[in-house]
Protein backbone atom coordinates (compact mmCIF):
# COMPACT_ATOMS: atom_id res chain seq x y z
CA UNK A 1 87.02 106.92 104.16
CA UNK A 2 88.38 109.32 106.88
CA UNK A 3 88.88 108.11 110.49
CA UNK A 4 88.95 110.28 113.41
CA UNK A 5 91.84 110.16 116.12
CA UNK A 6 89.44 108.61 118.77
CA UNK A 7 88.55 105.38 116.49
CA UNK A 8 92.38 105.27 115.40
CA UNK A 9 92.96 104.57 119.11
CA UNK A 10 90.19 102.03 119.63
CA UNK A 11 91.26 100.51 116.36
CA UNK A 12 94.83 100.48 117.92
CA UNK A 13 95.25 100.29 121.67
CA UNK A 14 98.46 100.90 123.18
CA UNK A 15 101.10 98.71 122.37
CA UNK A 16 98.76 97.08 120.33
CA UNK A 17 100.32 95.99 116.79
CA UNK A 18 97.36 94.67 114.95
CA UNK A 19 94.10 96.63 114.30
CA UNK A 20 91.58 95.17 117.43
CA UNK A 21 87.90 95.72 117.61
CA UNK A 22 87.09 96.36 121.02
CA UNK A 23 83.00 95.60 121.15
CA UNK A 24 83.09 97.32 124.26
CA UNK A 25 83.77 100.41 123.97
CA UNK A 26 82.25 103.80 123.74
CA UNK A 27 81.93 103.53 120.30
CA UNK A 28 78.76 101.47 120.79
CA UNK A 29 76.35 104.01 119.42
CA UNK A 30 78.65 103.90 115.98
CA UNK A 31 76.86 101.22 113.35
CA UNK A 32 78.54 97.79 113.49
CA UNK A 33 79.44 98.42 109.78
CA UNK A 34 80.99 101.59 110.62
CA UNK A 35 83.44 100.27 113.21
CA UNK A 36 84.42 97.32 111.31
CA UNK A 37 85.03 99.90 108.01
CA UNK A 38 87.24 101.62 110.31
CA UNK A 39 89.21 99.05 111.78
CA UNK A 40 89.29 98.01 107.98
CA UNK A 41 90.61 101.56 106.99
CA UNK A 42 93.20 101.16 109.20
CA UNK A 43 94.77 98.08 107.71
CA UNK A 44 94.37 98.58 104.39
CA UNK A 45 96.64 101.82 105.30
CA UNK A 46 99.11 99.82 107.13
CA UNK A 47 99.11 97.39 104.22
CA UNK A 48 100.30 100.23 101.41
CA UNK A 49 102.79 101.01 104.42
CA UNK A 50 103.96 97.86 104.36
CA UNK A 51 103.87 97.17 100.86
CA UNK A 52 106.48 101.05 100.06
CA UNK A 53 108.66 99.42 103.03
CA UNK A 54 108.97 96.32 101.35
CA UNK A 55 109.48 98.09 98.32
CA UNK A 56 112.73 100.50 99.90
CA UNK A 57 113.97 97.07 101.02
CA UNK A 58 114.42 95.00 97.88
CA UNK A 59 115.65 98.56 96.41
CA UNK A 60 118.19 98.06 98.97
CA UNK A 61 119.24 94.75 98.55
CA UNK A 62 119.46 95.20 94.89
CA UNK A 63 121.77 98.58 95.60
CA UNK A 64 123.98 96.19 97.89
CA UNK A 65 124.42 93.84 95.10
CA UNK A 66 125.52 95.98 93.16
CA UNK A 67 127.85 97.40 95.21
CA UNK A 68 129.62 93.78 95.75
CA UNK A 69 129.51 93.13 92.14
CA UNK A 70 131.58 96.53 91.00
CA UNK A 71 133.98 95.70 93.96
CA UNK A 72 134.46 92.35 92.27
CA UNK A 73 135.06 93.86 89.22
CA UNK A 74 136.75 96.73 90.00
CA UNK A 75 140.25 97.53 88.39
CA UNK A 76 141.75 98.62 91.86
CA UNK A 77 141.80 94.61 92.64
CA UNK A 78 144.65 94.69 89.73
CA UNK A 79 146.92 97.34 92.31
CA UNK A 80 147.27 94.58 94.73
CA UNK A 81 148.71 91.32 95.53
CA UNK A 82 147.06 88.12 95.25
CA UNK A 83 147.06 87.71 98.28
CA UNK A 84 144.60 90.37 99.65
CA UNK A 85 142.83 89.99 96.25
CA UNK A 86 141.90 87.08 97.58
CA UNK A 87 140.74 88.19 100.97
CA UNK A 88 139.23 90.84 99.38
CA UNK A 89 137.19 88.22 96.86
CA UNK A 90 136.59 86.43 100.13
CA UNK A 91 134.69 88.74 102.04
CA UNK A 92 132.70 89.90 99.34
CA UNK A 93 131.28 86.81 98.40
CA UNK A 94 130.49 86.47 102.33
CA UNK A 95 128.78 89.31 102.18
CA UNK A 96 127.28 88.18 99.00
CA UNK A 97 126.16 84.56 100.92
CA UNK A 98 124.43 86.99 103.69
CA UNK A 99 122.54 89.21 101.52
CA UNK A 100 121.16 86.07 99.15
CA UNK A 101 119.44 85.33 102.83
CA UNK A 102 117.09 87.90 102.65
CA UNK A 103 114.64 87.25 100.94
CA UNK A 104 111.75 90.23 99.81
CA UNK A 105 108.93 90.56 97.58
CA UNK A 106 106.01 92.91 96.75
CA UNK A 107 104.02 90.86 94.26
CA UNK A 108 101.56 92.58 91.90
CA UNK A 109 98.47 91.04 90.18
CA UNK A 110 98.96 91.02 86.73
CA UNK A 111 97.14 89.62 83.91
CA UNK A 112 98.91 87.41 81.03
CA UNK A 113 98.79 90.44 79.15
CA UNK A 114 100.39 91.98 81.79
CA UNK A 115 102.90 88.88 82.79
CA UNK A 116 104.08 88.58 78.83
CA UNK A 117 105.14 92.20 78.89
CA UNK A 118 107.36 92.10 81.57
CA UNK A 119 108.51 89.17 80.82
CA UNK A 120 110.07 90.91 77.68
CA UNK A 121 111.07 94.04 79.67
CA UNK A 122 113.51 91.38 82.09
CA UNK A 123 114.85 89.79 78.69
CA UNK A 124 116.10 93.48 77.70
CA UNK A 125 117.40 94.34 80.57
CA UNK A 126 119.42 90.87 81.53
CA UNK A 127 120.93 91.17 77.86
CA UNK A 128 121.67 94.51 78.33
CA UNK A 129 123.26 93.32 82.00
CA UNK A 130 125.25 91.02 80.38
CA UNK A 131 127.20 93.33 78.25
CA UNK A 132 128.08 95.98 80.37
CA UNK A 133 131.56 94.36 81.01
CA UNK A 134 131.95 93.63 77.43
CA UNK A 135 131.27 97.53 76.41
CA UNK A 136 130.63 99.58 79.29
CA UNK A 137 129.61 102.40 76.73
CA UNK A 138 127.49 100.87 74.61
CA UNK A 139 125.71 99.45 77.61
CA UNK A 140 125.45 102.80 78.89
CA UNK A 141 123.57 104.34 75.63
CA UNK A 142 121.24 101.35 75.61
CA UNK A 143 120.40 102.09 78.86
CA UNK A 144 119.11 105.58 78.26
CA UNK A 145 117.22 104.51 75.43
CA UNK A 146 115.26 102.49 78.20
CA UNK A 147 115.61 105.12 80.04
CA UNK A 148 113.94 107.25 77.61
CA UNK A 149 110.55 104.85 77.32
CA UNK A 150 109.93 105.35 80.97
CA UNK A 151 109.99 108.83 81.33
CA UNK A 152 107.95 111.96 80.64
CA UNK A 153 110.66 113.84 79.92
CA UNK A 154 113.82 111.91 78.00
CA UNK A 155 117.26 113.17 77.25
CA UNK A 156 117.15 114.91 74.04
CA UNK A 157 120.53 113.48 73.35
CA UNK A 158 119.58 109.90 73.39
CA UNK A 159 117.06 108.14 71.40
CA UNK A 160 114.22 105.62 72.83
CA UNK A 161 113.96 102.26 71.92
CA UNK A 162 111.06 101.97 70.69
CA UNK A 163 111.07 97.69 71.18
CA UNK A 164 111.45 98.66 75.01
CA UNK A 165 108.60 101.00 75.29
CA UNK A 166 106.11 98.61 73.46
CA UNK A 167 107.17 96.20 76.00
CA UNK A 168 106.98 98.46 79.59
CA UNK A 169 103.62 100.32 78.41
CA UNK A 170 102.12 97.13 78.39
CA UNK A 171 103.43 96.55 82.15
CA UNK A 172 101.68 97.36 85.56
CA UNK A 173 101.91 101.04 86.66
CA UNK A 174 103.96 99.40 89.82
CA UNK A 175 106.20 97.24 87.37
CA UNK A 176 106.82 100.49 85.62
CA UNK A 177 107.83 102.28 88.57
CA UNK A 178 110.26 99.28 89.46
CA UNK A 179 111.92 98.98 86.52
CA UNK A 180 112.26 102.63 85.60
CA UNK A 181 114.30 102.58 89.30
CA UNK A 182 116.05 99.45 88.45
CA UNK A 183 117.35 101.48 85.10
CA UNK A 184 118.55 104.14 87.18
CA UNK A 185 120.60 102.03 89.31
CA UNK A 186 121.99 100.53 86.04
CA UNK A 187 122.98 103.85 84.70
CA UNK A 188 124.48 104.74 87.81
CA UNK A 189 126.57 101.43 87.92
CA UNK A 190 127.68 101.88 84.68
CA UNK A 191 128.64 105.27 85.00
CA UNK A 192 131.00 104.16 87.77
CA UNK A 193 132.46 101.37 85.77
CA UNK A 194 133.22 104.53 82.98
CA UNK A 195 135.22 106.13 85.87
CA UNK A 196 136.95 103.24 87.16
CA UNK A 197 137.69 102.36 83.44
CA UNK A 198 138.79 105.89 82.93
CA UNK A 199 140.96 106.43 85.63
């Protein structure tokens, strides 16, 4: 329903944060249910706003994780001494304590159907987390094939596992979306880990 600019400022007076209803005002000739489907308008807008924000943030975090994890791992700590290895390890995993702080979390309603299915699509992934250290490249072909089962348009060059897509086209459209970006950051880790490895 569309709301005009003079009952998005009765809706939200200055300085206002939350969506008021102001019985008062000149609005009175507007049906009750009108101004309370407005006001209602309003919030369910800044709710989706709130919910993508929410979203960026735990897209974030997970980005900064990642981040600490390849500097844990990365083959530059072999070019120094132990010493600053060890200040190095240090701060990271104070960083690490900090970020485990925050604390984010768009939750979706999902049926059991729903529940089982990602359920499954986790249990790939986390195996397929776990063996990126043992065989970066492997890891990385996996990946696509994921990859692959969440997209319109897959590489031609990798295959898609077919186990995978069973699993994630039984998953919300918002779980989708999540872990099709959470594969993305995967490839990208890995494909740093390929360079480090490399070089």
């Amino acid at each position: 329903m569309e709301v005009d600019q003079f009952a998005l400022e009765i809706a939200y007076p200055e300085g206002s944060r939350l969506p008021l209803i102001d019985e008062s005002s000149v609005l009175g000739t507007q049906a009750p249910k009108d101004r309370l489907i407005a006001v209602l308008d309003q919030v369910e807008m800044r709710v989706e706003r709130l919910r993508k924000d929410t979203v960026r943030i735990e897209e974030e975090k997970d980005s900064l994780l990642s981040t600490l994890d390849s500097i844990k791992h990365s083959e530059l700590l072999l070019d120094i001494s132990e010493c600053d290895k060890d200040d190095i390890t240090r701060y990271a995993d104070r960083i690490l304590s900090r970020a485990m702080t925050v604390e984010v979390t768009v939750r979706t309603d999902r049926d059991h159907q729903q529940e089982e299915a990602l359920y499954q699509v986790n249990m790939y992934i986390d195996q397929l987390v776990m063996s990126v250290h043992n065989d970066a490249v492997s890891a990385h072909s996996r990946c696509q094939t994921y990859m692959n089962a969440c997209t319109s348009q897959p590489d031609p060059n990798a295959g898609t596992d077919k186990n995978f897509e069973t699993a994630i086209l039984g998953c919300t459209l918002d779980d989708q979306k999540r872990v099709k970006k959470r594969l993305q950051g995967l490839l990208d880790y890995i494909a740093k880990l390929n360079v480090t490895t490399c070089s």
